[in-house]
Structure formats: structure tokens, C-alpha cells
Protein backbone atom coordinates (compact mmCIF):
# COMPACT_ATOMS: atom_id res chain seq x y z
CA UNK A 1 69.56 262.27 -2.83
CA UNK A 2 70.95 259.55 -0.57
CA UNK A 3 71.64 262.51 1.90
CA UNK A 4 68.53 263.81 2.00
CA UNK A 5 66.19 260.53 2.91
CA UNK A 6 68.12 260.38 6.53
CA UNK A 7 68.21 264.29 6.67
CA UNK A 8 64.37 264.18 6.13
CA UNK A 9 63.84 261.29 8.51
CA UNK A 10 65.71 262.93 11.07
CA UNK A 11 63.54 265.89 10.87
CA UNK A 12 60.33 264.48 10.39
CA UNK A 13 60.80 261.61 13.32
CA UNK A 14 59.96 264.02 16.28
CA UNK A 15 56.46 264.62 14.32
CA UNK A 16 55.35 261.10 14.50
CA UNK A 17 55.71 261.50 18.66
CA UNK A 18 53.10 264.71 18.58
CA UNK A 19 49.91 263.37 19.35
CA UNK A 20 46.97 265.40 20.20
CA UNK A 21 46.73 266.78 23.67
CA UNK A 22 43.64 265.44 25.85
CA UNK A 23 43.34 266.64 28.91
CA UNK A 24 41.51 263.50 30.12
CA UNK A 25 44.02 261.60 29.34
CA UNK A 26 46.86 263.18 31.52
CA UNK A 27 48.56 261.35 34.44
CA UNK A 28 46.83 262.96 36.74
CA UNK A 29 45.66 262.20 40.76
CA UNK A 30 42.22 262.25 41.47
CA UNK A 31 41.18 263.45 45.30
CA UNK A 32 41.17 260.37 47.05
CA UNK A 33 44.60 259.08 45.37
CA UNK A 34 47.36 258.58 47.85
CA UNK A 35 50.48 260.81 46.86
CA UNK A 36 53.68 260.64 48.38
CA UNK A 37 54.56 264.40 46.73
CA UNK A 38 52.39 266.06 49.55
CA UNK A 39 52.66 265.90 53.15
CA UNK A 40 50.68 262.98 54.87
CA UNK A 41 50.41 261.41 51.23
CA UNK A 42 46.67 262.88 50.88
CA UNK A 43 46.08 264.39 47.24
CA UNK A 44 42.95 266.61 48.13
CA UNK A 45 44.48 269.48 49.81
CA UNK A 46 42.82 272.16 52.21
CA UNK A 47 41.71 275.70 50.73
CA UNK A 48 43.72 278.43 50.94
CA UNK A 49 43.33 281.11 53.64
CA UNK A 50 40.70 283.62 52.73
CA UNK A 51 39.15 281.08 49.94
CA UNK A 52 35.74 282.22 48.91
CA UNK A 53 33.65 279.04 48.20
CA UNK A 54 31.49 279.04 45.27
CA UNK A 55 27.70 278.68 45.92
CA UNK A 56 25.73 275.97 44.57
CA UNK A 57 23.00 277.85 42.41
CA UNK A 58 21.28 274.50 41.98
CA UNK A 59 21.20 273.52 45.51
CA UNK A 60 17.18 274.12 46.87
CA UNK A 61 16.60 277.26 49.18
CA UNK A 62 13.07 276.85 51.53
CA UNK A 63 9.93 278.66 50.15
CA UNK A 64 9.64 282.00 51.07
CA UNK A 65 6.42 282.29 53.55
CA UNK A 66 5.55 285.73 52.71
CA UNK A 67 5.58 287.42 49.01
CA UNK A 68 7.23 290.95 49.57
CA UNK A 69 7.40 294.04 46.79
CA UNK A 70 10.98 293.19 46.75
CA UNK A 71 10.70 289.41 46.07
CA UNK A 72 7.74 290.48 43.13
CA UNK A 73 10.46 293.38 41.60
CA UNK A 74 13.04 290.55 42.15
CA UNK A 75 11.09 288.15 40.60
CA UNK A 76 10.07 290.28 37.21
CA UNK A 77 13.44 291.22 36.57
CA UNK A 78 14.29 287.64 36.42
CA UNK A 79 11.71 286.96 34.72
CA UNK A 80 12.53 289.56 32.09
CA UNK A 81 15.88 288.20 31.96
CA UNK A 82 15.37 284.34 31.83
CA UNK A 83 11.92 283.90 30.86
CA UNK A 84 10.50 286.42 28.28
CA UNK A 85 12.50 285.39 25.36
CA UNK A 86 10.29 282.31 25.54
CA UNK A 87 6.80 282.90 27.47
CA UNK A 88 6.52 286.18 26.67
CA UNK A 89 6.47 289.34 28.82
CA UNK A 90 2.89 288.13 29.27
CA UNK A 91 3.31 284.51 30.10
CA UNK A 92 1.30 283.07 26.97
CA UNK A 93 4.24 281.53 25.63
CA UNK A 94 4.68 284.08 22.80
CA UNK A 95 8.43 285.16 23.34
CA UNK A 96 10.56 286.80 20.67
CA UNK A 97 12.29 283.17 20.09
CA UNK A 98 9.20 281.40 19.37
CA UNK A 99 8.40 283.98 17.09
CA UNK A 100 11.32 283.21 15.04
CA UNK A 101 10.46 279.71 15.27
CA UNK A 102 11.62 277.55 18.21
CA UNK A 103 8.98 274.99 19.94
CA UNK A 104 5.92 276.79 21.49
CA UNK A 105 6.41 277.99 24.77
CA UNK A 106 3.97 277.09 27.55
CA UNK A 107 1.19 279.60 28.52
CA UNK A 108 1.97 280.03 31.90
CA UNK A 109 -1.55 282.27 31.78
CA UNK A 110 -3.52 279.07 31.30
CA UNK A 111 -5.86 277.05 33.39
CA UNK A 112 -3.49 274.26 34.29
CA UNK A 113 -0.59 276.27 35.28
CA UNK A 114 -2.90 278.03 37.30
CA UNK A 115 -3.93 275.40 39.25
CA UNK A 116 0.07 274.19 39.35
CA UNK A 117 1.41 274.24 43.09
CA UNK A 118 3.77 276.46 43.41
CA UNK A 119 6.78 273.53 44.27
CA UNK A 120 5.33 272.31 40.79
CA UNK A 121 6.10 275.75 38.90
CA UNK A 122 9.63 275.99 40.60
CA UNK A 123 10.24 272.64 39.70
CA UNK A 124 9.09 273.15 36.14
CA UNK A 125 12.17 275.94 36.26
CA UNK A 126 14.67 274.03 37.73
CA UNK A 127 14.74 270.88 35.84
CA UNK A 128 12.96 271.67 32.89
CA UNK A 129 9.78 270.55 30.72
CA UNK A 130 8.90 269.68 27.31
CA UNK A 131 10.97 271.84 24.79
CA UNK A 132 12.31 273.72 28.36
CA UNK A 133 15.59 272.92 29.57
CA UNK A 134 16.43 273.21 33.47
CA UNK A 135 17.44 276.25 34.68
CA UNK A 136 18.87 275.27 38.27
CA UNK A 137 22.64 275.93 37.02
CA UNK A 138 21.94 279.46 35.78
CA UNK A 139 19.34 280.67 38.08
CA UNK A 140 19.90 280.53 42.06
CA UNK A 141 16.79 278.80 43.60
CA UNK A 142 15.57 282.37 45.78
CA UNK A 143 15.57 283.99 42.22
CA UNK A 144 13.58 280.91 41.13
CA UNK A 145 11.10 281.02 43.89
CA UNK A 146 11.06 284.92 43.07
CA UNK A 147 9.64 284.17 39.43
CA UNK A 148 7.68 281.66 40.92
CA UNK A 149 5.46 284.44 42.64
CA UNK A 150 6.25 286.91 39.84
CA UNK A 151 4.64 284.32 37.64
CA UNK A 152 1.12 283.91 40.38
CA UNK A 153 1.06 288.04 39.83
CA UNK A 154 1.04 287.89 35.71
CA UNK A 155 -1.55 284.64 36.66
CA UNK A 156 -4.01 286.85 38.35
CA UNK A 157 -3.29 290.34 36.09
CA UNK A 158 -4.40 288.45 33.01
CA UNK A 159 -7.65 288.75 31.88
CA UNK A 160 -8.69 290.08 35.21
CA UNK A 161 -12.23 291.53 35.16
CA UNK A 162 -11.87 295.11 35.34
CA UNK A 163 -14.63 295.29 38.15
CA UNK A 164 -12.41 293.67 40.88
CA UNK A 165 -9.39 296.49 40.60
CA UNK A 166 -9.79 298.88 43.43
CA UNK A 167 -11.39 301.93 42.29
CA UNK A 168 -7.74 304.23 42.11
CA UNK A 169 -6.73 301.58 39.37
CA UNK A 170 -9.98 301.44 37.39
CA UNK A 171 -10.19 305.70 37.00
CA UNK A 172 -6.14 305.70 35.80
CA UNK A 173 -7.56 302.41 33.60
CA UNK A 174 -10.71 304.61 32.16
CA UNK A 175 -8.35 307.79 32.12
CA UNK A 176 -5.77 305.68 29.49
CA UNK A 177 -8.51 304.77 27.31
């Protein structure tokens, strides 16, 4: 017995040094530190040759000055992917998660996001409103502005009155009913 206690206490002491690894508490140098393992003692360190950098999808891109097919295609495939599960593939805030019972959605349909600005809509994406969380990290800001006028489209197709669609639109309308 009297050989076993320092037996056992010679395995078990290396367990009492294991602590549990945190990264954020490494020795570490931050960018700025001066570091004598590097040449000219600077830390930060230039890219490699050929580096791609990595986009900011956050960072603001201007408002496009003319809505194209291709931004409105653009913009309802976004829209699709980032927005229906919430609003709804028709904007009134009915989407498959709300359903199931997460906050009520806003009706993007409605009067007062009709009379939104269109900064105030892509806003509204990027950082979020109510029950909405900002989307600048996961959506670039030309696919934003692209739901943005994807949005104004499903605005003006709701509850449009069936007199002001040109008259190829109104006979396939007729012809479906």
C-alpha cells in the first residue's frame, strides 16, 4: 500500500497541470505588437503573392440608377432564398416559419412599406427590424439593393386592379380563369 500512494501520485501529478485550452488566452501578438522573430520587428506581415482578399459583404455598394430584368431575376432569387421563409413568397409576412410559429413577419405589401424609401427598405435588410435580424453579413449589398426593387415589383403586383395590365396580360389572366 505504501508503494502505491507515490506510484499513484506520480501518475496522477501531470493531470493537475491539464487545464482547458482557450484560445483567447494564448501568448499570442496582436498586429501592431513589435516582434523581434520577424524582420524589421513588425508583427502584421504583408499577403502572400497571388492572395485573393475577401470582400466585405456588409460594406454599402451605390444604388443602382436603373432597375434592369437582370437586377429584378437577381433580386427574386434572393428573395426566394433569404426572404420567403419569413414574408412569404408574397410579401405579407406569411412565410413557412411564421407558420410554425416564430414572430409575425412584416407585410412588406402594406401601406407603410409602400411609402418606405427605398434607402429605408435596404436598410431595414441590412441591419435588421423588430423580430428581423440584419442581414448585411450574409447578403452582399447589390443583392440587397436587388430585393430592394424585387420587393417595389411584388409592391405594385399585389392587389393590382386588373384594368391597368396591358391587354396581352389581362386575355392570358381571363384565359386561366
Amino acid at each position: 500500500m505504501r508503494r502505491a500512494l507515490p506510484l499513484a501520485f506520480v501518475l496522477l501529478a501531470p493531470l493537475a497541470a491539464c487545464g482547458e485550452a482557450d484560445m483567447a488566452d494564448q501568448a499570442r501578438a496582436k498586429t501592431w505588437d513589435k516582434n523581434p522573430f520577424f524582420p524589421r520587428e513588425i508583427t502584421m506581415r504583408q499577403p502572400v503573392a497571388g492572395t485573393v482578399p475577401r470582400r466585405d459583404p456588409a460594406a454599402p455598394a451605390p444604388q443602382p440608377q436603373t432597375i434592369s430584368q437582370a437586377l429584378l431575376d437577381r433580386g427574386r432569387e434572393r428573395y426566394g432564398v433569404f426572404c420567403t421563409p419569413c414574408h412569404g413568397q408574397d410579401g405579407r409576412g406569411q412565410g413557412m416559419i411564421v407558420v410554425r410559429g416564430f414572430p409575425q413577419a412584416g407585410n412588406l405589401t402594406g401601406e407603410a412599406l409602400r411609402k418606405a424609401s427605398a434607402a429605408e427598405l435596404y436598410d431595414a435588410i441590412s441591419n435588421g427590424r423588430k423580430a428581423m435580424f440584419g442581414m448585411a453579413q450574409m447578403i452582399p449589398s447589390a443583392d440587397r439593393w436587388a430585393i430592394v426593387a424585387y420587393v417595389r415589383a411584388l409592391q405594385l403586383s399585389q392587389d393590382a386592379p386588373v384594368a391597368s395590365l396591358p391587354e396581352p396580360d389581362r386575355a392570358r389572366l381571363e384565359a386561366s380563369r
